[in-house]
Protein backbone atom coordinates (compact mmCIF):
# COMPACT_ATOMS: atom_id res chain seq x y z
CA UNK A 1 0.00 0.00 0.00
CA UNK A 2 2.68 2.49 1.02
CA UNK A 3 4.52 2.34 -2.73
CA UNK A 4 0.91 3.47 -4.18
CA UNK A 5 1.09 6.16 -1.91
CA UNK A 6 4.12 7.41 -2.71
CA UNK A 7 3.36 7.66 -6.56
CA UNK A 8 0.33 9.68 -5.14
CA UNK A 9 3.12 11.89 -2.81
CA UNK A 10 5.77 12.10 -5.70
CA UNK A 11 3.09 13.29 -8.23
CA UNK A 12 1.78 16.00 -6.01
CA UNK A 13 5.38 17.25 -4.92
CA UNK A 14 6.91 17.85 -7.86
CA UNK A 15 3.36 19.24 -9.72
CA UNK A 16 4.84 21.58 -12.10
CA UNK A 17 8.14 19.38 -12.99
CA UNK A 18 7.88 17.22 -16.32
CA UNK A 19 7.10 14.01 -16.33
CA UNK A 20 7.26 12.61 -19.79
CA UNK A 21 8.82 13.00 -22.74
CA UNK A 22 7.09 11.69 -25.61
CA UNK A 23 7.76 12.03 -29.17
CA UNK A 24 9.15 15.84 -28.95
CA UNK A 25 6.38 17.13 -26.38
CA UNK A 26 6.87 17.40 -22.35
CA UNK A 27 4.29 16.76 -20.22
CA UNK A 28 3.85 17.95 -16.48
CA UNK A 29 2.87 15.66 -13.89
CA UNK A 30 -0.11 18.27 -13.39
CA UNK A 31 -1.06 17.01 -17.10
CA UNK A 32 -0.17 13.66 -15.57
CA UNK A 33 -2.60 13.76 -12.73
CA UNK A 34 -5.44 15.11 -14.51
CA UNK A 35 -5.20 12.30 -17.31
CA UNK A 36 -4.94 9.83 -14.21
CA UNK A 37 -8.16 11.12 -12.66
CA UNK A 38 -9.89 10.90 -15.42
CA UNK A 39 -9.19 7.37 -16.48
CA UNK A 40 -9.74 6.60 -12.88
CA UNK A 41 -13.33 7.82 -13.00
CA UNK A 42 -13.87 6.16 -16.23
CA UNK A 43 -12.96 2.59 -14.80
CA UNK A 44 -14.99 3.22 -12.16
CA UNK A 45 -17.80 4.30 -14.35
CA UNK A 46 -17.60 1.72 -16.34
CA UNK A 47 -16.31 -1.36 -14.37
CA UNK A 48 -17.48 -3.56 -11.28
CA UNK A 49 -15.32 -3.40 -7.84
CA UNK A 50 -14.57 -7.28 -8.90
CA UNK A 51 -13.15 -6.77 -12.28
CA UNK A 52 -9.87 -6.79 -11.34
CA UNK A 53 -7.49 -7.93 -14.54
CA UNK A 54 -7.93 -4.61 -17.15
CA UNK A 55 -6.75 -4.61 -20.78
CA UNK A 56 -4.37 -1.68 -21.68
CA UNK A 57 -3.49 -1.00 -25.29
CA UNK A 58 0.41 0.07 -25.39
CA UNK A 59 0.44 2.94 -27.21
CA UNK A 60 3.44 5.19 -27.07
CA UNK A 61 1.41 8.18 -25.06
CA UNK A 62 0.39 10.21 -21.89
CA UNK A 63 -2.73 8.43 -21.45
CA UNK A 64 -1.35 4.58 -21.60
CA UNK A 65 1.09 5.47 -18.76
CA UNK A 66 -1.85 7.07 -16.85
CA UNK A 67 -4.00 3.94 -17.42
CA UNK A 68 -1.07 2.04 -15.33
CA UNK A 69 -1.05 4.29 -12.12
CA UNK A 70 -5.00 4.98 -12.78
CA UNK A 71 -5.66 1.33 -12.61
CA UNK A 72 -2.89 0.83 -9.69
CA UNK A 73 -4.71 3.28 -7.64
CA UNK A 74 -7.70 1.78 -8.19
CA UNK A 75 -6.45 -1.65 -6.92
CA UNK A 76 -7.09 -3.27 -10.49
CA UNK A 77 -3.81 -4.94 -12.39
CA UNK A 78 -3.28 -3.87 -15.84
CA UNK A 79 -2.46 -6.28 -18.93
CA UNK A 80 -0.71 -4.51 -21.66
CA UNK A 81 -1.72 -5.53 -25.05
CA UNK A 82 0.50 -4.37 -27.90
CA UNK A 83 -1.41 -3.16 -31.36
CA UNK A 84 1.55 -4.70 -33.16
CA UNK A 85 1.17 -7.98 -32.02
CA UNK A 86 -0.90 -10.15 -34.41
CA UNK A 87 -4.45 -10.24 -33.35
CA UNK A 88 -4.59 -13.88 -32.88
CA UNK A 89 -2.02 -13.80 -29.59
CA UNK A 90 -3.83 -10.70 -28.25
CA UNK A 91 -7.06 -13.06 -28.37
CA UNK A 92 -5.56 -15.46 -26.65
CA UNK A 93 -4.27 -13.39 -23.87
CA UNK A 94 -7.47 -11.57 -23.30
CA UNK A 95 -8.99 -15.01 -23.13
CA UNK A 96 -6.29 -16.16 -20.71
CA UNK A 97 -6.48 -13.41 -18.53
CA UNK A 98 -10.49 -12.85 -18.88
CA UNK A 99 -10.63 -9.54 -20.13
CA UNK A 100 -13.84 -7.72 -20.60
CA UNK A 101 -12.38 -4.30 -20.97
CA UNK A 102 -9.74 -2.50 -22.33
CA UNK A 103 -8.49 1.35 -22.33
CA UNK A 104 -7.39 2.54 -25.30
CA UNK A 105 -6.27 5.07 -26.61
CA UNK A 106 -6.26 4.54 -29.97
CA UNK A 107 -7.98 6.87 -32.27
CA UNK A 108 -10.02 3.69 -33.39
CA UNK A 109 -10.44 1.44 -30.94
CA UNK A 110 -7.93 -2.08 -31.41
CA UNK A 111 -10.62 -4.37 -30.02
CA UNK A 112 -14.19 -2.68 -30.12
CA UNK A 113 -15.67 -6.37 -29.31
CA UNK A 114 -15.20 -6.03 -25.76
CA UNK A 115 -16.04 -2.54 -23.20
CA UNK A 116 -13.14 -0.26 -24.57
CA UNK A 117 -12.55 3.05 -21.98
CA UNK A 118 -11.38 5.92 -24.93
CA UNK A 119 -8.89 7.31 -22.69
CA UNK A 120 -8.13 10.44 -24.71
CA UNK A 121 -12.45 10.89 -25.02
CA UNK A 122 -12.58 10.82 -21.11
CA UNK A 123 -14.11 14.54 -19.67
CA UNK A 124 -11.46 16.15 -16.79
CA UNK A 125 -12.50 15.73 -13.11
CA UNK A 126 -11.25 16.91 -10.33
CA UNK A 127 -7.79 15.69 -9.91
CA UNK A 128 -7.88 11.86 -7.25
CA UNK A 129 -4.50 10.41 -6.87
CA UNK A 130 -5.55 8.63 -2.97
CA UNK A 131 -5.11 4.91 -3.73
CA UNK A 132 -7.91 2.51 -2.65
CA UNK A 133 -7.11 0.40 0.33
CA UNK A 134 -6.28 -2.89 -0.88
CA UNK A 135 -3.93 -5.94 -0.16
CA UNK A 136 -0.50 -6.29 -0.97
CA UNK A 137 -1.16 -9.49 -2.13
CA UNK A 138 -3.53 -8.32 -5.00
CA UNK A 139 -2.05 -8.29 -8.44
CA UNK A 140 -0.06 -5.24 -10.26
CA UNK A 141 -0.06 -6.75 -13.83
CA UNK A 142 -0.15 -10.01 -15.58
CA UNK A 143 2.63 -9.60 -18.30
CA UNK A 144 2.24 -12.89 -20.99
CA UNK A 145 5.51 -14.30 -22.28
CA UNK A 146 6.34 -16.79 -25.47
CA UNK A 147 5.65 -20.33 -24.50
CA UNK A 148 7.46 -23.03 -26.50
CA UNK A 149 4.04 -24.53 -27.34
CA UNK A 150 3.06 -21.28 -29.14
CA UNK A 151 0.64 -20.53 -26.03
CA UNK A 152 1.88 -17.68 -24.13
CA UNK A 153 2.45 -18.19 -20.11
CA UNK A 154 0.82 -15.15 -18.40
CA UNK A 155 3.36 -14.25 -15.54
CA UNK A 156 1.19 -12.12 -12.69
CA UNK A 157 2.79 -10.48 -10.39
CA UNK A 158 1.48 -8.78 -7.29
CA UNK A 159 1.70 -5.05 -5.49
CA UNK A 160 4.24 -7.55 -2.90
CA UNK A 161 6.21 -7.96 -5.89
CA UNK A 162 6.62 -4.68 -6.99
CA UNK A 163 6.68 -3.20 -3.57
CA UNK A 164 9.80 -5.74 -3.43
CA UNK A 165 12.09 -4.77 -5.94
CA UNK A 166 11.61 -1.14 -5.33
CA UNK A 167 12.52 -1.57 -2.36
CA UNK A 168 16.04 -3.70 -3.38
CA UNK A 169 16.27 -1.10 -5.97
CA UNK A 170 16.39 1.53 -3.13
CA UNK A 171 18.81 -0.71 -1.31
CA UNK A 172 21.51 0.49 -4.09
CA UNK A 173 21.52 3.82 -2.97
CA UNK A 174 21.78 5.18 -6.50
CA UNK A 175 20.78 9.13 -5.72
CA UNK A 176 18.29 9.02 -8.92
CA UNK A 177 16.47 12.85 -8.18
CA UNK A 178 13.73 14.40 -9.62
CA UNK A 179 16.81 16.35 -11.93
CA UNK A 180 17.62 13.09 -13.74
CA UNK A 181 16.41 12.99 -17.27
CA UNK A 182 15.68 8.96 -17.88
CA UNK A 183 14.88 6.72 -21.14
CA UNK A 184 12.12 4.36 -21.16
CA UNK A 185 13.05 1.92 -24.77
CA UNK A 186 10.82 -0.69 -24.11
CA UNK A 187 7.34 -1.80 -24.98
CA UNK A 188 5.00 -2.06 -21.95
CA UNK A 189 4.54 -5.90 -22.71
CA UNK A 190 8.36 -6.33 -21.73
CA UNK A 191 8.66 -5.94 -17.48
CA UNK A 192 12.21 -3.51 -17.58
CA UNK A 193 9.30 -1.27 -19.25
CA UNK A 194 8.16 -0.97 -15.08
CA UNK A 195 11.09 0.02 -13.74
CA UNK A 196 12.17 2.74 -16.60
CA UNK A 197 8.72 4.84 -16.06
CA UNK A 198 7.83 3.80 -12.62
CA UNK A 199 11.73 4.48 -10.85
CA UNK A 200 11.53 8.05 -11.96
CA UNK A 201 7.93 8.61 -10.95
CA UNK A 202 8.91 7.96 -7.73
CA UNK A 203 11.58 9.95 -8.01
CA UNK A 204 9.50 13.23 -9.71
CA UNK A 205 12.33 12.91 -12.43
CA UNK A 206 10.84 12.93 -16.42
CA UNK A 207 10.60 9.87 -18.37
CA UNK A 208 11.74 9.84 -22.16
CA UNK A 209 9.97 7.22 -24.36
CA UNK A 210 10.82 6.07 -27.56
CA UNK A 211 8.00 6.72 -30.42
CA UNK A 212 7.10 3.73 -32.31
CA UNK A 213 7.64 5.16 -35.51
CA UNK A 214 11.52 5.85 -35.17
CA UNK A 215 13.88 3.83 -35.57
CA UNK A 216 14.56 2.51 -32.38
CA UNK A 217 18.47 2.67 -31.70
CA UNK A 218 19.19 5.55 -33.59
CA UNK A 219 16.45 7.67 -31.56
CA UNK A 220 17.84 6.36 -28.76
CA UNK A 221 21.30 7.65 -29.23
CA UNK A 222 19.99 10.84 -30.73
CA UNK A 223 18.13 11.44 -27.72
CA UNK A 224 20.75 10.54 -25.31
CA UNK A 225 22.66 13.11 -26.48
CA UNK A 226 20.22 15.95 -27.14
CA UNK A 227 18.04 15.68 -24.12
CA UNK A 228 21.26 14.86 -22.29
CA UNK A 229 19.94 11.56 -20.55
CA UNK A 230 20.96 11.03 -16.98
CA UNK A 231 19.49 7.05 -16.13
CA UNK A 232 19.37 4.73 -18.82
CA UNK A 233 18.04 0.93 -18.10
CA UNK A 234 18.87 -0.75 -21.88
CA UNK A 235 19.67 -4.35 -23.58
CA UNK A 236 22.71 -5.08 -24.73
CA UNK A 237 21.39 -5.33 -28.08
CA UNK A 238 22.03 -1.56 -28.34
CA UNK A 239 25.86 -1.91 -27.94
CA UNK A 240 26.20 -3.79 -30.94
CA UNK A 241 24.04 -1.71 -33.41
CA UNK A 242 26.08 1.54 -31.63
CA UNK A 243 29.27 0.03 -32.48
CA UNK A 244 30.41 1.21 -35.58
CA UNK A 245 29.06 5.12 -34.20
CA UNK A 246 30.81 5.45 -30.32
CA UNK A 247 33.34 7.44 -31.57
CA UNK A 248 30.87 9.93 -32.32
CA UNK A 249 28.42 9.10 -29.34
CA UNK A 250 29.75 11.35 -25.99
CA UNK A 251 27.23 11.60 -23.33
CA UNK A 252 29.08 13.05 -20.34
CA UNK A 253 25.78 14.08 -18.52
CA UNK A 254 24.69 9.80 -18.18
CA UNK A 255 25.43 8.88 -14.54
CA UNK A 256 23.63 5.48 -14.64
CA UNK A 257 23.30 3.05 -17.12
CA UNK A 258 22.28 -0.76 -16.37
CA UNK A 259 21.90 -3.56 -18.56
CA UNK A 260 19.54 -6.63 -18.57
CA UNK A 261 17.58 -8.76 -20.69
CA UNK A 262 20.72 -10.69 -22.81
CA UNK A 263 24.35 -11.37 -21.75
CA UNK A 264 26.58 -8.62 -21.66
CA UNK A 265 30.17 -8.65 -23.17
CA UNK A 266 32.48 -6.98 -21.72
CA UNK A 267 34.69 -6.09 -24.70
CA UNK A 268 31.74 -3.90 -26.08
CA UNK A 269 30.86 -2.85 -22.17
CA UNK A 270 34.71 -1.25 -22.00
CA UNK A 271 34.47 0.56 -25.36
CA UNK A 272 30.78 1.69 -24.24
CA UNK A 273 32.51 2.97 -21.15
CA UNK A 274 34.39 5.35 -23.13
CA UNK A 275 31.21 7.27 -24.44
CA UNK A 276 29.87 7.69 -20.76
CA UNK A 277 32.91 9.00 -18.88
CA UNK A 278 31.29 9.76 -15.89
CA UNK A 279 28.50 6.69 -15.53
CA UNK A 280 28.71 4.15 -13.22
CA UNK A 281 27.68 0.97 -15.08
CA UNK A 282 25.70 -2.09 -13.95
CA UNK A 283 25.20 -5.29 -14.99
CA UNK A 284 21.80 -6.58 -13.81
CA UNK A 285 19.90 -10.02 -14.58
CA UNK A 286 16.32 -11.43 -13.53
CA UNK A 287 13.10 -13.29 -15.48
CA UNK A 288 9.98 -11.94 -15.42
CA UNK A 289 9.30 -14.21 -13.18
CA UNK A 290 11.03 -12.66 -10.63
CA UNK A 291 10.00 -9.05 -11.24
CA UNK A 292 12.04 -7.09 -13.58
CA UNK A 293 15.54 -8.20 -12.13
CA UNK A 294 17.12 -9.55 -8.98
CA UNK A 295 20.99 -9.77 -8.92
CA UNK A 296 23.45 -6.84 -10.11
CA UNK A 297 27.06 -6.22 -10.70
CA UNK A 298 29.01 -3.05 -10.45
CA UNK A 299 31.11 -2.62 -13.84
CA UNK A 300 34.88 -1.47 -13.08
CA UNK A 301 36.30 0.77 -15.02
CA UNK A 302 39.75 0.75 -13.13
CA UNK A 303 40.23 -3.05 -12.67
CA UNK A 304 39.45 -6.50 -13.73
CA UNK A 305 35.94 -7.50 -13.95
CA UNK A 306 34.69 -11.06 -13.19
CA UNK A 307 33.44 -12.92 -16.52
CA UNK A 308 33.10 -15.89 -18.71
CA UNK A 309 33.92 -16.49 -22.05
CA UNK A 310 33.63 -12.60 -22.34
CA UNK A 311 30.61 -12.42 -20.46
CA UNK A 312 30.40 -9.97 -17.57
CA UNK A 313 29.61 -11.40 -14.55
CA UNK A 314 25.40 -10.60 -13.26
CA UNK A 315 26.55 -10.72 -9.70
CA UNK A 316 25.02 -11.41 -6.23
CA UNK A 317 21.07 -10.94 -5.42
CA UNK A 318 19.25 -8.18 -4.04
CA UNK A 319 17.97 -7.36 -1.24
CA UNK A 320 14.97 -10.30 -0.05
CA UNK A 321 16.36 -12.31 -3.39
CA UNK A 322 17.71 -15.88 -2.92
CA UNK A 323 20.02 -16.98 -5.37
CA UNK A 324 21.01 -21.53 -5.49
CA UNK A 325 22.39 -23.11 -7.97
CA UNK A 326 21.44 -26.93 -8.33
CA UNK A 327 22.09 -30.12 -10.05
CA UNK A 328 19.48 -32.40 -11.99
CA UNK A 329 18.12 -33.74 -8.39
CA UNK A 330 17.52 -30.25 -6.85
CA UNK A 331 21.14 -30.74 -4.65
CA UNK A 332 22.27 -27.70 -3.99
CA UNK A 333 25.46 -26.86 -5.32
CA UNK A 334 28.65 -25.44 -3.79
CA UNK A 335 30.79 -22.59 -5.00
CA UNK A 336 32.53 -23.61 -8.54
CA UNK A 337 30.39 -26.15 -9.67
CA UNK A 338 27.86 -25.81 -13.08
CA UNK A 339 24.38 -26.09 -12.28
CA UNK A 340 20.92 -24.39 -12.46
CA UNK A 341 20.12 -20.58 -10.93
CA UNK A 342 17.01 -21.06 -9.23
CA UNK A 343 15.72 -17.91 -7.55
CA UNK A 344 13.28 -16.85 -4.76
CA UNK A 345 12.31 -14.42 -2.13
CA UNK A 346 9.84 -11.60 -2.19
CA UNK A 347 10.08 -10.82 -5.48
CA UNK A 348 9.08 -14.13 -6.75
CA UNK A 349 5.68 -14.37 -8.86
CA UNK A 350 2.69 -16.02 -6.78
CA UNK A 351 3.21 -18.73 -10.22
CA UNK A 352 2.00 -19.04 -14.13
CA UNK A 353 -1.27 -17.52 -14.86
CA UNK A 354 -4.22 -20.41 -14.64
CA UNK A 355 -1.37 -23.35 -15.77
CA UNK A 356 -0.91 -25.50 -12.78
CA UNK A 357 1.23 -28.07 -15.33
CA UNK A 358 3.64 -25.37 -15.81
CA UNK A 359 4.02 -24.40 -12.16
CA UNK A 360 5.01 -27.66 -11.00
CA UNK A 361 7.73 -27.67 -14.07
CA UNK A 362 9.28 -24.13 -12.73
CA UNK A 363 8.50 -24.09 -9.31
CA UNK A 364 10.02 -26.48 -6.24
CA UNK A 365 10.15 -26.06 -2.32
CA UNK A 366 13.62 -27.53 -0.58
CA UNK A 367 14.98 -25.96 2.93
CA UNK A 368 16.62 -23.21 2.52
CA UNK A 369 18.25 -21.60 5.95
CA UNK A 370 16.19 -23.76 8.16
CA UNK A 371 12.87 -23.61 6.28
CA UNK A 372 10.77 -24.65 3.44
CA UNK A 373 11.41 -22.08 0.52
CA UNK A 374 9.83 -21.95 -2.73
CA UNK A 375 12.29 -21.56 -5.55
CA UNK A 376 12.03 -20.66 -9.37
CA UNK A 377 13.98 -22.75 -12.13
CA UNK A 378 15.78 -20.22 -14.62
CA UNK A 379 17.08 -22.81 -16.90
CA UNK A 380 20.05 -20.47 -16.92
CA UNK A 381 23.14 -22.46 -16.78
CA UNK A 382 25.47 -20.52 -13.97
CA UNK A 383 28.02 -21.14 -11.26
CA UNK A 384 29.29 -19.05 -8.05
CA UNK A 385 32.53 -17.97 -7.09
CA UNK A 386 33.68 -17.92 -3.51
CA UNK A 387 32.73 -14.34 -3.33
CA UNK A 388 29.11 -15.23 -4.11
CA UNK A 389 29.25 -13.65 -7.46
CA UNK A 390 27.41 -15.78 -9.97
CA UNK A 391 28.71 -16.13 -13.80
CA UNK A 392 26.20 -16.59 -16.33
CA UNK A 393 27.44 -19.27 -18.56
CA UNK A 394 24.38 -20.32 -20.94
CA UNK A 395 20.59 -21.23 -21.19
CA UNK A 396 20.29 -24.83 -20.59
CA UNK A 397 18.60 -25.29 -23.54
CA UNK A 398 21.75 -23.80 -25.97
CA UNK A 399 24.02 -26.03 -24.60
CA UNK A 400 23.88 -29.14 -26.86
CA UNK A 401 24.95 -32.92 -27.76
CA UNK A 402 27.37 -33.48 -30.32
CA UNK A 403 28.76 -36.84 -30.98
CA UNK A 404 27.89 -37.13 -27.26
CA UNK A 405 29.93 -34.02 -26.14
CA UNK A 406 27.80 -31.23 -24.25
CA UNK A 407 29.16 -27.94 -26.04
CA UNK A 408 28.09 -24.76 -24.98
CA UNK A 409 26.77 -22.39 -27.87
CA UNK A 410 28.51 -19.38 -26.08
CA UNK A 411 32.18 -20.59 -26.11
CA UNK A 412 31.96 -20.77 -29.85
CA UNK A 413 30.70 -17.12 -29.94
CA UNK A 414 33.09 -16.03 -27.08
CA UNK A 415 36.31 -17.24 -30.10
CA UNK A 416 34.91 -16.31 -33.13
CA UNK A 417 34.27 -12.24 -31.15
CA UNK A 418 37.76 -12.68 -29.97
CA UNK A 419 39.59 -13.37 -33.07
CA UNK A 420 36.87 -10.91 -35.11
CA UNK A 421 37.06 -8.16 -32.90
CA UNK A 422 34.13 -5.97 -33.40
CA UNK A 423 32.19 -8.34 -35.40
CA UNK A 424 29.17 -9.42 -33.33
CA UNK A 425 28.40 -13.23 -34.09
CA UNK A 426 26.21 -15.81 -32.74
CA UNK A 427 26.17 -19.79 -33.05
CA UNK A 428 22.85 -21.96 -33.65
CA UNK A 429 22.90 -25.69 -33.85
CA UNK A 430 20.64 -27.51 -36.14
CA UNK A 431 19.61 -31.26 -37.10
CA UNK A 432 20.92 -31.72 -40.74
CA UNK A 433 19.74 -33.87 -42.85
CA UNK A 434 20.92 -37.05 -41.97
CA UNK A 435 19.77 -36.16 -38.07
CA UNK A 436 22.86 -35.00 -36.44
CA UNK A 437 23.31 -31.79 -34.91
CA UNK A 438 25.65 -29.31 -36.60
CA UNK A 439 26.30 -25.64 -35.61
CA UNK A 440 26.07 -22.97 -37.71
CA UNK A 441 27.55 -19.39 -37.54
CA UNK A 442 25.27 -15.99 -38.40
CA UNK A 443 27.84 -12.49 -38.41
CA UNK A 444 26.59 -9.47 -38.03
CA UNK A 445 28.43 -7.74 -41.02
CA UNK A 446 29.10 -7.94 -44.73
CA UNK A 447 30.38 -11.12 -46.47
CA UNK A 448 33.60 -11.78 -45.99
CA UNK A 449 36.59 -14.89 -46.48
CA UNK A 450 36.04 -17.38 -42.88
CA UNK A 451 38.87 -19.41 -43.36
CA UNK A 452 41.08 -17.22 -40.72
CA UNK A 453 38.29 -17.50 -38.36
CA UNK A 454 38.06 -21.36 -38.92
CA UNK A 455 41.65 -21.88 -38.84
CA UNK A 456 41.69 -20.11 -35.55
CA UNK A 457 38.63 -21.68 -33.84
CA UNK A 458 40.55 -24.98 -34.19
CA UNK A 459 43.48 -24.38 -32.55
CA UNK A 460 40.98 -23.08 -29.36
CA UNK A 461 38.27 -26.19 -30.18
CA UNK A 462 38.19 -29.84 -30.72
CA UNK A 463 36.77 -30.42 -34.33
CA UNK A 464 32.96 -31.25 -33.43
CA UNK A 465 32.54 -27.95 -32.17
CA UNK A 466 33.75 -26.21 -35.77
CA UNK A 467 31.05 -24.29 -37.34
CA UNK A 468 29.90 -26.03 -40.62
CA UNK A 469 27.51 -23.65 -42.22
CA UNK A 470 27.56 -19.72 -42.02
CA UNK A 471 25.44 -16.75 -42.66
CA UNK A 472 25.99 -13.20 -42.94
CA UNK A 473 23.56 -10.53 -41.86
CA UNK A 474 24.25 -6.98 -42.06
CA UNK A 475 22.12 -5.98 -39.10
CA UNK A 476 20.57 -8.49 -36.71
CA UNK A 477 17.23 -8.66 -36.61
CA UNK A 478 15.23 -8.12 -32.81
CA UNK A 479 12.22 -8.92 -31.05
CA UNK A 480 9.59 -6.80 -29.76
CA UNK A 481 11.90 -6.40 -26.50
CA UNK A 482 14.77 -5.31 -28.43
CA UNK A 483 16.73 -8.64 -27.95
CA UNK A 484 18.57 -10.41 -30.93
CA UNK A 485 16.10 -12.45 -32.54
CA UNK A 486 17.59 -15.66 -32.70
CA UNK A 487 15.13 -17.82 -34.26
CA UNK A 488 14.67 -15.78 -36.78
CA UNK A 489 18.68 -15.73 -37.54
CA UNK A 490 18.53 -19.66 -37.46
CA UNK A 491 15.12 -19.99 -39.84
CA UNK A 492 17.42 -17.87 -42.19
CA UNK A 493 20.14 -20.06 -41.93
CA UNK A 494 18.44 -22.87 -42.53
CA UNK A 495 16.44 -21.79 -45.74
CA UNK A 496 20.09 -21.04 -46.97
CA UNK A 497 20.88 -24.41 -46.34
């Protein structure tokens, strides 16, 4: 309850500050409140106490952003539905998630079978930021995530949950002020969306979003630069389209700029460093699952930094976040040995939206400092040092069997970057035709002669692991998170085939 109020505390204390950004036009968080209010009375208006799950459609505007906190206030839990998605997955999440109505606001509404609230069509009221009382326990947002049967897995998480990790986020003592000028890249299906508007809101500090029509990485360096960007949250996806431009990129003005949602090399990380001479960096990991993220690790600019095959260390948990790694019978495994990260604590999701078979997959209970304690199962291949920081190593599922060997995907990547340099690359494996696995290599650059590369991998691999097929891409393509599409780079690698 006490995080609600202090959006409703922020808001009014910092009335006549900006609060977002959007698409060249500021808006105050008086305009903020006022759009709030009136989206507030229009739920109310048009809803039951009892409907608690609420469509939102994620347009890039003032009035989705004031659906969230209007909803919030009003102890509902908002599911984001993106108009780019194709219709047939937003039907099956509204189904899922048994929505009856959505706010939109769309100029034409996305889904006018079902109660829409036209959010920009809403008359002003008098401004009503006091949240209702409700329990901690009730649920924020439902956020629905690919499922590997094509049927997404709605991931709810509760006020708890929130209230959790801004609470470990606090525990950082990063002194984010209502000054600080932040970007928010991400679509509001993707959960680092939460902490890149709702961080600053607390803070009274003015969110910068990325329009939808702009191209996304360019706009983001543009703005960095022009608006002079203090906080960025970003995937590491960025780095590697930014590449061939840091010479020209120089924010001096960024003084905190974290990383989640892929691995994060720490070749690109240094040269990155260079174009934000005065930010301290962070490396920071977590599911959506476990709301938003749960361990972090401060970059060094002045020393070593702990890593694997290139990739920077994600650190120890957060405050309230337990962190084991495990074998295949749930043992819990000591420092320096290759297991599982299983997480848990208070930011861990109540379980799978309405998918009991999934929950028991995901989710055990084994004593954990004398008591029962319910765990999550990444699938994140890791280990721990004897400082407690963990290294990422792989996702279970891209370490493969060939000839019997287990290879991991991300050594091959880790020496074809190191003998390419600044060429970003990543490995796929694939059943050929006569149903053994071979791996294949996709670049991230123009065509050019492999041999060097090849002769090179072998002195560092045995021969199963050599690369038998390649591709060549000049930019990589991404999701709707902004994370490298991979299975779109390996359907393209096989139709070359």
């Amino acid at each position: 309850m006490q995080l609600f109020k202090n959006i409703e505390q922020s808001i009014n204390s910092h009335i006549d500050r900006n609060a977002f950004f959007i698409n060249g036009v500021a808006y105050t968080y008086k305009q903020f409140a006022e759009t709030i209010s009136k989206i507030r009375k229009g739920i109310s208006s048009a809803t039951k106490e009892d409907e608690k799950n609420i469509g939102v459609v994620a347009n890039d505007d003032l009035e989705t952003y004031a659906a969230i906190i209007a909803l919030w206030l009003e102890g509902r839990a908002y599911v984001p539905l993106s108009p780019e998605t194709p219709r047939q997955r937003n039907e099956n999440v509204i189904k899922q998630a048994g929505l009856d109505t959505i706010i939109d606001s769309s100029a034409n509404a996305v889904f006018p079978e079902l109660k829409v609230i036209e959010s920009k069509k809403l008359d002003a009221v008098p401004v009503d930021l006091n949240p209702k009382n409700v329990s901690d326990e009730e649920l924020a947002y439902i956020l629905f995530t690919s499922g590997t049967t094509g049927n997404p897995k709605g991931v709810p998480i509760t006020r708890a949950n929130v209230t959790g990790f801004i609470e470990a986020f606090e525990d950082f003592k990063l002194d984010i002020t209502k000054e600080d000028r932040c970007l928010q890249m991400f679509e509001l299906t993707f959960d680092l969306s939460v902490m890149s508007y709702l961080v600053p809101i607390l803070k009274g500090a003015c969110v910068y979003t990325i329009p939808k029509d702009q191209i996304k990485y360019s706009y983001i360096a543009e703005l960095m630069e022009d608006q002079a960007l203090t906080v960025a949250l970003m995937v590491p996806s960025i780095l590697h389209f930014l590449r061939p431009y840091f010479s020209e990129v120089n924010c001096p003005k960024m003084r905190y700029n974290l990383f989640c949602g892929e691995a994060l090399p720490l070749d690109i990380t240094n040269e990155w460093s260079q174009c934000l001479p005065n930010a301290k960096i962070m490396n920071v990991y977590g599911p959506t699952e476990d709301t938003i993220f749960c361990t972090f690790y401060h970059y060094n600019r002045n020393a070593g930094n702990k890593s694997h095959h290139g990739i920077m260390s994600i650190g120890k948990a957060m405050k309230e976040t337990y962190t084991i790694i495990i074998d295949a019978d749930k043992k819990v495994l000591p420092a320096g040995e290759t297991g599982e990260l299983c997480l848990g604590g208070i930011q861990l999701t109540p379980g799978y939206w309405k998918n009991e078979e999934k929950n028991k997959e995901a989710f055990f209970h084994i004593d954990y400092k004398g008591k029962p304690t319910r765990f999550y199962k990444t699938g994140d291949l890791c280990r721990s040092d004897e400082e407690g920081d963990i290294l990422y190593l792989s996702r279970l599922d891209n370490q493969i069997k060939i000839q019997g060997f287990r290879v991991e995907l991300s050594e091959i990547e880790f020496f074809c970057k190191e003998f390419l340099k600044k060429v970003n690359a990543i490995a796929v494996a694939f059943e050929n035709k006569t149903g053994n696995t071979e791996i294949g290599l996709i670049f991230e650059s123009a065509a050019f002669d492999t041999a060097e590369l090849m002769k090179y991998l072998k002195t560092k691999m045995p021969a199963y692991m050599i690369p038998t097929q390649t591709l060549f891409e000049m930019t990589f393509p991404l999701n709707s998170n902004g994370k490298t599409d991979r299975n779109l780079l390996k359907k393209k690698l096989l139709e070359k085939i």
